[in-house]
Protein backbone atom coordinates (compact mmCIF):
# COMPACT_ATOMS: atom_id res chain seq x y z
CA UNK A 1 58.03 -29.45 -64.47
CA UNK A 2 57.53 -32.74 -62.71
CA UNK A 3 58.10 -36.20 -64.77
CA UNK A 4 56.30 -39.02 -63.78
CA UNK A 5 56.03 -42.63 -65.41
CA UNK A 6 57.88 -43.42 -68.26
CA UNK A 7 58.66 -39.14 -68.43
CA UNK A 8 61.10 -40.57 -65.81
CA UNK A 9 63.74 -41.64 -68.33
CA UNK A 10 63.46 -38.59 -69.97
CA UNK A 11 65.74 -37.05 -67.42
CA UNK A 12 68.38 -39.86 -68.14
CA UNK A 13 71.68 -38.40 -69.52
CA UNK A 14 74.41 -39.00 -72.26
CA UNK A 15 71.18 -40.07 -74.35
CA UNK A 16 71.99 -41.22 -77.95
CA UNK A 17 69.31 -40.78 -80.09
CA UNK A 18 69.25 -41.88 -83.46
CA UNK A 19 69.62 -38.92 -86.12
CA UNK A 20 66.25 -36.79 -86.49
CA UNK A 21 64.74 -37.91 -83.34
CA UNK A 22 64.44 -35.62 -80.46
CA UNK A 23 66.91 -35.59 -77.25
CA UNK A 24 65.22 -34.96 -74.75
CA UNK A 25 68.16 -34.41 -72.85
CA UNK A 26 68.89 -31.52 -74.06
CA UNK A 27 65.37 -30.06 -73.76
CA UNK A 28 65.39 -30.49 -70.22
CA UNK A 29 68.95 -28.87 -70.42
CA UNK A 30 67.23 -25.79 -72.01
CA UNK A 31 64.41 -25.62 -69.81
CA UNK A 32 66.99 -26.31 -66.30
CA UNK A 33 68.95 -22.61 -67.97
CA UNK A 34 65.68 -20.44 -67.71
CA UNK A 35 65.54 -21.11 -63.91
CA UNK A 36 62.87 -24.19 -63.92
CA UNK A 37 62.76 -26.61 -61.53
CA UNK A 38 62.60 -30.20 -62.83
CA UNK A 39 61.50 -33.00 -60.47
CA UNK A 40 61.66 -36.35 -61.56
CA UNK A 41 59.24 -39.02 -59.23
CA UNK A 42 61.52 -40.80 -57.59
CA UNK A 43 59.39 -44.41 -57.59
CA UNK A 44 58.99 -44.08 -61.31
CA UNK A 45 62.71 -43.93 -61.31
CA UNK A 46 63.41 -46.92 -58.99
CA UNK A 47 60.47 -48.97 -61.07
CA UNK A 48 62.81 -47.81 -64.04
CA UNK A 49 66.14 -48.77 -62.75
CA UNK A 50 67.39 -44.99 -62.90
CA UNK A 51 69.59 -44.05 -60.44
CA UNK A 52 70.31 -40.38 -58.84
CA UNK A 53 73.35 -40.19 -60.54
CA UNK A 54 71.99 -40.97 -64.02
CA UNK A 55 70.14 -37.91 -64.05
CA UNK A 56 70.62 -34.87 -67.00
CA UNK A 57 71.83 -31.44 -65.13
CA UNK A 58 68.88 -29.24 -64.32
CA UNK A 59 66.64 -32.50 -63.00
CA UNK A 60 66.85 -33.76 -59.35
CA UNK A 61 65.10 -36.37 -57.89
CA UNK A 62 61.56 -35.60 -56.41
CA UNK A 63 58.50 -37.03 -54.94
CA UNK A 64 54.80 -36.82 -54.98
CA UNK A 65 54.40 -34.67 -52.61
CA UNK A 66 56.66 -32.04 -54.15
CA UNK A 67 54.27 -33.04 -57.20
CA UNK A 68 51.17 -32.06 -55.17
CA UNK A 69 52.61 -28.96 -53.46
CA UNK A 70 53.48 -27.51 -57.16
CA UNK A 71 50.24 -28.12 -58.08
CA UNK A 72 48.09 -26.50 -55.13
CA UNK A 73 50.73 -23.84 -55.66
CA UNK A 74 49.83 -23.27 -59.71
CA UNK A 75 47.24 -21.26 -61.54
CA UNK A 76 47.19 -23.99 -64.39
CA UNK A 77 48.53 -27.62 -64.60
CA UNK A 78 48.79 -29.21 -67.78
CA UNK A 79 49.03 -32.89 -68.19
CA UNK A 80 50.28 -34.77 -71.48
C-alpha cells in the first residue's frame, strides 16, 4: 500500500478520533500484522509537516519511485 497526498496523514499516530469515526491508525496497524508493506510519499509528508518519527508502526517513509516499482511489479493497482 503506498499513501500519497493527503493519505499521508493517515499514517500519523496516537490519532484521536472523535467516537464513531474511523482510526485509521489502527487500520494501517492491521494491515502492517498481515506482512504488508506500507509506504508513505515522503514529499506529501514534508508538504504536510509529518515527520519520520510521527509515523503509526507498520508505515515507513517512501518515495515515488518505490511507488512506481510496486506498480510495474503488480498484476492490478487500484486507486481511490
Amino acid at each position: 500500500m503506498f499513501l500519497i497526498g493527503d493519505a499521508a496523514a493517515c499514517a500519523k499516530k496516537t490519532q484521536k478520533t472523535p467516537q464513531g469515526y474511523y482510526n485509521t491508525e489502527l487500520m494501517l496497524k492491521l494491515i502492517a500484522k498481515h506482512n504488508s508493506e506500507i509506504g508513505v510519499c515522503g514529499t506529501c509528508m514534508d508538504a504536510r509537516g509529518i515527520s519520520e518519527s510521527e509515523l503509526t508502526e507498520g508505515t515507513r517513509r517512501s518515495t515515488l519511485e518505490q511507488l512506481t516499482d510496486w506498480t510495474v511489479w503488480a498484476d492490478k493497482v487500484l486507486t481511490f
